[in-house]
Protein backbone atom coordinates (compact mmCIF):
# COMPACT_ATOMS: atom_id res chain seq x y z
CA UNK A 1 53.22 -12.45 0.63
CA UNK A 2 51.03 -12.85 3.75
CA UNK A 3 48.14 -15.16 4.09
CA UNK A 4 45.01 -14.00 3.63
CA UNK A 5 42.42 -13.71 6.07
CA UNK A 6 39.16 -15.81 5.71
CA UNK A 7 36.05 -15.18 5.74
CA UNK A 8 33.80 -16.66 8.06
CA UNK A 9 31.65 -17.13 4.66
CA UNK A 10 34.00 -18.75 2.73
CA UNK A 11 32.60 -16.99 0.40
CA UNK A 12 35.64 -14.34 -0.81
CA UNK A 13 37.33 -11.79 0.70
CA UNK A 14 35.17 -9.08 -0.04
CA UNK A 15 31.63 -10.89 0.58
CA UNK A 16 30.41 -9.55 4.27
CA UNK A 17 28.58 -12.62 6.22
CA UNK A 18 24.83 -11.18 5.63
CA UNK A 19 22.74 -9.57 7.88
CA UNK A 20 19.24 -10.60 8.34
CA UNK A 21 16.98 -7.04 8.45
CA UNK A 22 14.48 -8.88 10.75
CA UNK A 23 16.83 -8.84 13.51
CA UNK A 24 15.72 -7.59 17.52
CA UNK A 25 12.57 -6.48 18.41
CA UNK A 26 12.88 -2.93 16.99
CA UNK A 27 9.45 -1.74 16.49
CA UNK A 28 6.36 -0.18 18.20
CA UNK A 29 3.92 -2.64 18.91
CA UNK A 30 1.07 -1.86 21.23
CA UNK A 31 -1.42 -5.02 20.46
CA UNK A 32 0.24 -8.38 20.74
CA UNK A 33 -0.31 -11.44 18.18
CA UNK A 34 -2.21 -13.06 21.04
CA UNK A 35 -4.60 -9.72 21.77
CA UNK A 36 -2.57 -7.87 24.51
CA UNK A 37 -2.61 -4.01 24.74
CA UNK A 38 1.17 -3.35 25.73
CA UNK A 39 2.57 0.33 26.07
CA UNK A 40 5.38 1.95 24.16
CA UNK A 41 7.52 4.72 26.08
CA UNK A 42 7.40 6.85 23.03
CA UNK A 43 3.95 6.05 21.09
CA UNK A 44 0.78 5.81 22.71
CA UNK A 45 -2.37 5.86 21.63
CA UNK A 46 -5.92 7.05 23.52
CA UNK A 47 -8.45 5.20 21.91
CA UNK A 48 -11.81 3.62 22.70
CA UNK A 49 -13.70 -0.06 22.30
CA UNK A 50 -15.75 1.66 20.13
CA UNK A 51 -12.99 3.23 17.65
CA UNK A 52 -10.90 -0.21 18.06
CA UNK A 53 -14.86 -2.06 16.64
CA UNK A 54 -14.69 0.74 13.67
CA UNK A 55 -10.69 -0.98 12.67
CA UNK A 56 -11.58 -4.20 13.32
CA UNK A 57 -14.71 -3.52 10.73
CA UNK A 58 -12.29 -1.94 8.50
CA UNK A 59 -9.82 -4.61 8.55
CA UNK A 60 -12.68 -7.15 7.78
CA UNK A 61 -13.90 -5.81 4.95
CA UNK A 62 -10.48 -4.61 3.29
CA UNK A 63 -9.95 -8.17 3.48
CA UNK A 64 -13.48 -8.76 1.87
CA UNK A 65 -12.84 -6.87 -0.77
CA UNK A 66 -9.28 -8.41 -1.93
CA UNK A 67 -10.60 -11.67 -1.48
CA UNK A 68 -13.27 -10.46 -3.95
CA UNK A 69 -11.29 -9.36 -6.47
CA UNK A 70 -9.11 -12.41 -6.48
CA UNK A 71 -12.07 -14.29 -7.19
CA UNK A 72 -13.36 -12.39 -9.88
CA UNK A 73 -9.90 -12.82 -11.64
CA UNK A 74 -9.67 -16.37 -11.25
CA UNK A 75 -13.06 -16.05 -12.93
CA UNK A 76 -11.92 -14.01 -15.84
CA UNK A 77 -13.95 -11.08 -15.04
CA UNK A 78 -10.14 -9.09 -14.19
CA UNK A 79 -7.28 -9.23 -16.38
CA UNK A 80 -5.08 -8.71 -13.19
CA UNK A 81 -5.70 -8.17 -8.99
CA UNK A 82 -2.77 -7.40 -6.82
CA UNK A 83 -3.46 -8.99 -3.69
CA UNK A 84 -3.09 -7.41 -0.09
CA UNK A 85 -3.73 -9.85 2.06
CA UNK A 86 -1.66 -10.00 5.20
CA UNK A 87 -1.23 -6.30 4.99
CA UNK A 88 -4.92 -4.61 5.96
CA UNK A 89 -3.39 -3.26 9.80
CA UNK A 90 -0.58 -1.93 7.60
CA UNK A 91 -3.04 0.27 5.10
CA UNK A 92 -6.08 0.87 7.60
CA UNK A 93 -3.80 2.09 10.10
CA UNK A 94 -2.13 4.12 7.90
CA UNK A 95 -5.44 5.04 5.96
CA UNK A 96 -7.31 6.40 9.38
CA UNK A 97 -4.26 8.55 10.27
CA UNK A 98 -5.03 10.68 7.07
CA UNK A 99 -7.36 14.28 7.31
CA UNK A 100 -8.92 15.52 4.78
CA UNK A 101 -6.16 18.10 4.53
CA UNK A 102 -3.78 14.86 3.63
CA UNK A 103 -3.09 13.19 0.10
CA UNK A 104 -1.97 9.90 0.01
CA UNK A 105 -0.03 8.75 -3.38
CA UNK A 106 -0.35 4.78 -3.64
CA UNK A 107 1.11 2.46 -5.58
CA UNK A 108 -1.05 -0.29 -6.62
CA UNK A 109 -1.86 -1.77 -4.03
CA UNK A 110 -3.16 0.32 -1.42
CA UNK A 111 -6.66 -0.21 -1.82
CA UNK A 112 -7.24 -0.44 2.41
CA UNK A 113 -6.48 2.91 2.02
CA UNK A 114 -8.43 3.60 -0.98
CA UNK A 115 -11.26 2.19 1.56
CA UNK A 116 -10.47 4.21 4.27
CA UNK A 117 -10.68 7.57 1.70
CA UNK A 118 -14.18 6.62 0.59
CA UNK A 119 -12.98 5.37 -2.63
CA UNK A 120 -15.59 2.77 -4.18
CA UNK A 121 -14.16 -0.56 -4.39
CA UNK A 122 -15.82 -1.26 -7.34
CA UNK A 123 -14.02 2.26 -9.50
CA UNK A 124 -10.60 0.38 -7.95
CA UNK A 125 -11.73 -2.46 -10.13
CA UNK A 126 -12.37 -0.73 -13.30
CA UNK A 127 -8.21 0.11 -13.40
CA UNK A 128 -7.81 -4.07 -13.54
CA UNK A 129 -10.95 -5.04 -15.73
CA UNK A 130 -9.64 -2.40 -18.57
CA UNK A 131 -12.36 -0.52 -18.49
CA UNK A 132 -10.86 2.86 -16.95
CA UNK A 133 -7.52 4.30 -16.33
CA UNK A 134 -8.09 4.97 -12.94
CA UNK A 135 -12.01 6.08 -12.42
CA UNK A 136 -11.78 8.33 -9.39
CA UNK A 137 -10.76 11.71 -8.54
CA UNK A 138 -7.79 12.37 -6.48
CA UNK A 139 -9.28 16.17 -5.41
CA UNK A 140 -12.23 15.12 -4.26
CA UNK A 141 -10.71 11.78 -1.88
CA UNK A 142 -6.78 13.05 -1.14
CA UNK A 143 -5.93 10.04 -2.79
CA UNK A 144 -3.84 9.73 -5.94
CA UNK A 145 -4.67 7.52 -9.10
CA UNK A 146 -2.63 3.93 -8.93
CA UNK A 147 1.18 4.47 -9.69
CA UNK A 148 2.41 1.14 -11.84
CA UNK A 149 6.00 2.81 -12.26
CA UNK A 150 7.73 1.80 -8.96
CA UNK A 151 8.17 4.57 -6.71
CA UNK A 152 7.38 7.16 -8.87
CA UNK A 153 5.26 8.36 -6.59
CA UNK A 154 7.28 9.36 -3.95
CA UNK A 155 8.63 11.90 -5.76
CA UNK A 156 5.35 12.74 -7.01
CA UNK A 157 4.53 13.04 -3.24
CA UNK A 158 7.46 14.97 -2.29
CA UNK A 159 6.82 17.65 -4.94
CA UNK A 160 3.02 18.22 -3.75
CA UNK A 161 4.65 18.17 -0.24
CA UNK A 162 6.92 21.53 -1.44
CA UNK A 163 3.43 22.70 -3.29
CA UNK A 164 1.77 22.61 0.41
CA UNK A 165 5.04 24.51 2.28
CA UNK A 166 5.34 27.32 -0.31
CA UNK A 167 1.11 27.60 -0.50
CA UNK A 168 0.97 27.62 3.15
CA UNK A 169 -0.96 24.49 3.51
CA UNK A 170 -2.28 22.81 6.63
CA UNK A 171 -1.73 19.49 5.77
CA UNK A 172 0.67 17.07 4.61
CA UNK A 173 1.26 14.26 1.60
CA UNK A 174 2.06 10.67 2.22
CA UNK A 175 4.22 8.21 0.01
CA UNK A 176 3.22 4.46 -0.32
CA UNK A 177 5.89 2.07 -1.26
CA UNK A 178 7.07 -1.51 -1.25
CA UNK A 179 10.81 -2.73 0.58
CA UNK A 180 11.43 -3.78 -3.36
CA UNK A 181 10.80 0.09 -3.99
CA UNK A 182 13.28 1.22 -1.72
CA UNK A 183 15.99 0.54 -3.81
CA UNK A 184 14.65 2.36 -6.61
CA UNK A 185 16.73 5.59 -7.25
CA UNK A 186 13.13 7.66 -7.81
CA UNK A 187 12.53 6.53 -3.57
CA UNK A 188 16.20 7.49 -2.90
CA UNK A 189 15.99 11.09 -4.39
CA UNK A 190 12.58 11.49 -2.92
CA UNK A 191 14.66 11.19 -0.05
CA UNK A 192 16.89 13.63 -0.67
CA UNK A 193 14.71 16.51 -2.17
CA UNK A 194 12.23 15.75 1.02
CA UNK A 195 15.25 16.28 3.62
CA UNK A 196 16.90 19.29 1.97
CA UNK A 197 13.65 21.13 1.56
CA UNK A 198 12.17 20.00 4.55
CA UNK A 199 9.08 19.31 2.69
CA UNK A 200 5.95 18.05 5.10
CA UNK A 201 5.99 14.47 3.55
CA UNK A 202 5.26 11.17 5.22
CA UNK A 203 7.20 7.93 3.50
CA UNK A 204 5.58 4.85 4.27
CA UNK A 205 7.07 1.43 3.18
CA UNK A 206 5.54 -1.42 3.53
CA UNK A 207 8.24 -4.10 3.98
CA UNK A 208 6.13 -7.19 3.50
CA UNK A 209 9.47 -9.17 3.35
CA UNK A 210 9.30 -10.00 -0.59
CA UNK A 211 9.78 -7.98 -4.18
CA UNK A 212 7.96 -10.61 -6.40
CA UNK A 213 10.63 -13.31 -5.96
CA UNK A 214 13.25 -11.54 -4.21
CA UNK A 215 14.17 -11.38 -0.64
CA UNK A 216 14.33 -8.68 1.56
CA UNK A 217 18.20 -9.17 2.11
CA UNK A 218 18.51 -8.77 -1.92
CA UNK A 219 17.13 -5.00 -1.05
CA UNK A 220 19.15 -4.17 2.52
CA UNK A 221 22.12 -4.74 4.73
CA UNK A 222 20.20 -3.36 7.24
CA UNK A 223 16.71 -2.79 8.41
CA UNK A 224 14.97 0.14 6.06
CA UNK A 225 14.09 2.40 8.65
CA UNK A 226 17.55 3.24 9.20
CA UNK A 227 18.31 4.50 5.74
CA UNK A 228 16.35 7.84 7.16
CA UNK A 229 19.13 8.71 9.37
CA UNK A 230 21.64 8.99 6.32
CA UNK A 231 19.49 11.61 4.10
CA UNK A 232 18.97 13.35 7.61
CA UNK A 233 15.68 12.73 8.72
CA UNK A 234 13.65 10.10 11.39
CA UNK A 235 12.89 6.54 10.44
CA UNK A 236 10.72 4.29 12.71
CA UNK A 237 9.98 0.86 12.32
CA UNK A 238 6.35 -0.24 13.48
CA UNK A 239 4.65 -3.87 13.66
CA UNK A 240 2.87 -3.75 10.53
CA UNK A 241 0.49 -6.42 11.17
CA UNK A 242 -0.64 -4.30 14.86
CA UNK A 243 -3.44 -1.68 13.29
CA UNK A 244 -3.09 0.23 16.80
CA UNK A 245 0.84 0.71 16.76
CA UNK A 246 0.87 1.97 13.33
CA UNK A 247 -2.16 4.24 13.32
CA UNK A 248 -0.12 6.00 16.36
CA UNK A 249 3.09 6.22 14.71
CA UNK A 250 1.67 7.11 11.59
CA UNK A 251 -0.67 9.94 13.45
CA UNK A 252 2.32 10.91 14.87
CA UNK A 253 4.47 11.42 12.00
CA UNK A 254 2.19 13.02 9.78
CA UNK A 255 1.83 15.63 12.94
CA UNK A 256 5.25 16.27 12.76
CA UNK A 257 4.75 17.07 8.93
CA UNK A 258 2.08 19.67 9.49
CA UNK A 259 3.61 21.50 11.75
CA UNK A 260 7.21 22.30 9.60
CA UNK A 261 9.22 18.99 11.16
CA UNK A 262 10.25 17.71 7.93
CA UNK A 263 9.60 14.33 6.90
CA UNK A 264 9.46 10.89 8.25
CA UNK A 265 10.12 7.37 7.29
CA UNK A 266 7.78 4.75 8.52
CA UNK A 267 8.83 0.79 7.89
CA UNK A 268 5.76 -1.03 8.24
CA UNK A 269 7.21 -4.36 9.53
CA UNK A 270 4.60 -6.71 7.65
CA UNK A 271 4.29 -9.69 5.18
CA UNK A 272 2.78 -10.46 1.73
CA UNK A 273 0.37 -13.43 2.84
CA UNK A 274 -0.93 -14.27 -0.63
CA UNK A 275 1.13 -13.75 -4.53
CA UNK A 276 2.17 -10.59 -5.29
CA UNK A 277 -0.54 -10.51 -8.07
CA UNK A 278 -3.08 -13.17 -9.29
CA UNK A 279 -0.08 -13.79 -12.26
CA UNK A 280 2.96 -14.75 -9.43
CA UNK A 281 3.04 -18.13 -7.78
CA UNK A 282 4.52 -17.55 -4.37
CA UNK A 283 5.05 -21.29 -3.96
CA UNK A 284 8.03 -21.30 -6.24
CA UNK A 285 10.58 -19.03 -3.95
CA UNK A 286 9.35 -19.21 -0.61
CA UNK A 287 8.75 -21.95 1.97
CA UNK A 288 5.37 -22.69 3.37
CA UNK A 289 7.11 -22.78 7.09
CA UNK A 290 7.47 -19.18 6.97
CA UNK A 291 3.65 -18.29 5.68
CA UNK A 292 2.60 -20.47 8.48
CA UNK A 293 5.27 -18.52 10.73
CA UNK A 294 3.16 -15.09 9.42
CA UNK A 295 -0.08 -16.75 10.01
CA UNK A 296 -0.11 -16.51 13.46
CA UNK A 297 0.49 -12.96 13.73
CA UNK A 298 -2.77 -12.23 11.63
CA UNK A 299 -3.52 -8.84 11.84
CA UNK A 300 -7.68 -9.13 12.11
CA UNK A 301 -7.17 -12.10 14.46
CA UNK A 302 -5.34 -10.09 17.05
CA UNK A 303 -8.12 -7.37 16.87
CA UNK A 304 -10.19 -9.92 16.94
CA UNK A 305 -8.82 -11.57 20.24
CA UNK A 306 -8.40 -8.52 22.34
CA UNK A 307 -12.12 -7.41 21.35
CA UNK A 308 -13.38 -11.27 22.64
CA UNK A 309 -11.04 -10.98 25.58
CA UNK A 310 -11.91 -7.67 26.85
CA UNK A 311 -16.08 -8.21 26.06
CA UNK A 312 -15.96 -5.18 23.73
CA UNK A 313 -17.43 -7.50 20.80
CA UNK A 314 -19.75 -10.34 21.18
CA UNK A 315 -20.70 -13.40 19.61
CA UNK A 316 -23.55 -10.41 17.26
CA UNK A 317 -21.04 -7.66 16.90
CA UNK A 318 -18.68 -10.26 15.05
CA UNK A 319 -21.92 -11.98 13.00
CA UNK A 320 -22.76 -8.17 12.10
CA UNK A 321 -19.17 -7.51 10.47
CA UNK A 322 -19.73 -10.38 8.50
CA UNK A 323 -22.91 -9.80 7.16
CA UNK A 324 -21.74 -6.15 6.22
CA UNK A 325 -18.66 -8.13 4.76
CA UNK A 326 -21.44 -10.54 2.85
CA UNK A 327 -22.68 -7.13 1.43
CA UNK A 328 -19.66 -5.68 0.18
CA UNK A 329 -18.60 -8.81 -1.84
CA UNK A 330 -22.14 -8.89 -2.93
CA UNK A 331 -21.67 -4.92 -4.56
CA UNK A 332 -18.16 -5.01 -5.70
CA UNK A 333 -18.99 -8.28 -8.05
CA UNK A 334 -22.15 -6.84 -9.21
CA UNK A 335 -20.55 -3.42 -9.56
CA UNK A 336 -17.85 -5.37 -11.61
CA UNK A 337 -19.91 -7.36 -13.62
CA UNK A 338 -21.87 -3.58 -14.48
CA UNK A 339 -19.07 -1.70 -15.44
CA UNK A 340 -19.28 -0.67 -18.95
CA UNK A 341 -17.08 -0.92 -21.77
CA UNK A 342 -15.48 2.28 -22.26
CA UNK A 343 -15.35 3.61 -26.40
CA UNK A 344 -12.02 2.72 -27.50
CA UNK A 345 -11.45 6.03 -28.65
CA UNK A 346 -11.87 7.58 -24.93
CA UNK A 347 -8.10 5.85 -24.95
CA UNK A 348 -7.24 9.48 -26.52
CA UNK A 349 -9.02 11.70 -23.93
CA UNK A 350 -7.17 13.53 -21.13
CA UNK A 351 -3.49 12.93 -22.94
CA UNK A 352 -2.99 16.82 -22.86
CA UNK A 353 -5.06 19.82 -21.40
CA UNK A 354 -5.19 20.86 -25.75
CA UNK A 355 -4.53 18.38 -28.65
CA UNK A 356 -1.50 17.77 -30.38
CA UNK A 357 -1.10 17.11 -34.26
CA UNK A 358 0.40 13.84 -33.10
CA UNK A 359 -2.65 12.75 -31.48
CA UNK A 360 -5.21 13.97 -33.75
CA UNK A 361 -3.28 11.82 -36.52
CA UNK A 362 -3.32 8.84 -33.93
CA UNK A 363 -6.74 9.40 -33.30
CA UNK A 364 -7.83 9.19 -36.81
CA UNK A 365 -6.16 6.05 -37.38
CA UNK A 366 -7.33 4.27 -34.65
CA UNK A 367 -10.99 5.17 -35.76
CA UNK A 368 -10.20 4.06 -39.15
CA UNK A 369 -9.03 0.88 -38.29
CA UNK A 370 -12.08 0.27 -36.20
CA UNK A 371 -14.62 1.45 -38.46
CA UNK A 372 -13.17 -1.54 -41.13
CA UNK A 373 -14.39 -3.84 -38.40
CA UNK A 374 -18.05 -2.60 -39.26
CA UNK A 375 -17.48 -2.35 -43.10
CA UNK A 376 -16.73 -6.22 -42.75
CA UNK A 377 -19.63 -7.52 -41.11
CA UNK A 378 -21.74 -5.41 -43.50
CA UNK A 379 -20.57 -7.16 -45.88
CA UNK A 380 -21.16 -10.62 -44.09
């Protein structure tokens, strides 16, 4: 019998050395880490101090308002926050691209893009105090309730995406998801129904390198953009931490989805700078080298450079975002600390457009076993 080859590995025949995703400098960038507009030969985008002041105030107070929310947990006012900090270019980028003719289906953790869609910070916060199952309407802001199933909702989004084509809608929907989603076989037959129906859908992952505790090599042998190509459609991988680059790609893409040019997958090349929610301890699977590493290509900081570089914000510009920062924090904790407790029996509302037996006998149960609450401190 022949000898058997090795493997470089020496890990067994049929274990491949792995491939790091990260590899080459595959992505649209058009704003440096350091604050440098750079071109791109195939995104570009035409946009003035002024509109690049209006980010830079978005990215501020996204960041505001997660930093918020953490606190608030820590301080027992939330049960649960999941945190978005590292990723505001990623979701403001993405939020600003969207018209009014758009709907964007989140998980649940968009909420830049719950900013950027006039969604009140403070209804986001009702989902996580347990006071509401969601709080706003999706009609009136193109912008789904909070999806905890992973990646349910891009199938949710490709199926409004087919409602728009056969309606002869103007606009187009857009799927949030994680790099942990991606392997999720609700993302992969999104994939599918979106390609072979040519359904105006945008699919935006946001790789920020970690699901929970697991790497992004435990999700891909290559980098996620180039799954697209095998379900027969374009993938693009942008900087995710460069708001510029990915509000023209993401512009870009959801034009092509208007117009009848199928869908698009967008890889947000990012990184989850805090836990993945206020109950994970990042510290446990991941080495503080590489959060340092990610530091320095701080998404508001490199808005922030090019704007002190260029003289289109000054020393009061920057002391004005932070007061309006000051005042956000200041209404989402007092908005928080306001928000009623909901009548437990609300729980049974909205189940069904008509009642069921099932429920009604539910219903009565539940108020049963509350009202013996009140029959014992009568009693005391």
């Amino acid at each position: 019998m022949p000898a058997q080859a090795s493997n470089a590995t020496d890990a067994g025949p049929d274990v491949l050395p792995p491939i790091q995703p990260s590899e080459g400098p595959d992505f649209v960038q058009l704003l440096t880490p350091e604050g440098e507009r750079v071109e791109h030969p195939d995104y570009s985008l035409d946009i003035t101090d002024d509109e690049i002041r209006d980010l830079y105030r978005d990215l501020v107070l996204v960041r505001r308002i997660d930093s918020e929310a953490t606190a608030l947990q820590r301080q027992g006012e939330l049960g649960l926050w999941a945190n978005l900090l590292g990723q505001e270019a990623a979701q403001v980028g993405a939020g600003r691209s969207l018209t009014d003719a758009d709907f964007a289906f989140p998980t649940y953790r968009e909420h830049g893009v719950a900013y950027c869609k006039g969604v009140d910070p403070v209804t986001l916060l009702g989902l996580f105090r347990g006071t509401s199952q969601g709080g706003w309407d999706p009609q009136e802001h193109g912008f789904g309730l909070y999806t905890i199933v992973i990646g349910s909702q891009t199938l949710h989004a490709t199926g409004y995406a087919m409602g728009i084509q056969r309606d002869g809608g103007q606009g187009a929907a857009m799927a949030f998801f994680g790099d942990g989603a991606s392997s999720q076989g609700d993302v992969n037959e999104a994939f599918v129904w979106a390609s072979v129906f040519n359904a105006p859908v945008v699919f935006f992952c946001q790789n920020n390198q970690w699901a929970i505790s697991e790497p992004l090599e435990r999700q891909t042998r290559i980098p996620l953009y180039q799954r697209a190509r095998g379900f027969g459609f374009p993938g693009v991988r942008v900087d995710g931490n460069d708001v510029l680059a990915v509000l023209a790609v993401t512009r870009e893409a959801l034009a092509r989805a208007r117009e009848g040019s199928g869908p698009m997958l967008i890889e947000a090349y990012t990184y989850r700078m805090g836990a993945h929610t206020t109950s994970d301890d990042p510290t446990r699977y991941r080495l503080a080298a590489e959060l340092e590493t990610w530091k320095l290509k701080d998404p508001i900081e490199r808005v922030k450079a090019y704007l002190s570089r260029s003289g289109a914000g000054d020393a009061d510009f920057f002391a004005s975002v932070d007061q309006a920062a000051d005042d956000l924090a200041a209404h989402v904790r007092a908005g928080c600390l306001a928000l009623p407790d909901p009548d437990p029996l609300s729980l049974f509302d909205n189940v069904y457009a008509e009642g069921s037996p099932l429920l009604d006998e539910e219903r009565e149960q539940m108020a049963s076993y509350l009202a013996s609450f009140a029959d014992t401190e009568a009693v005391h």
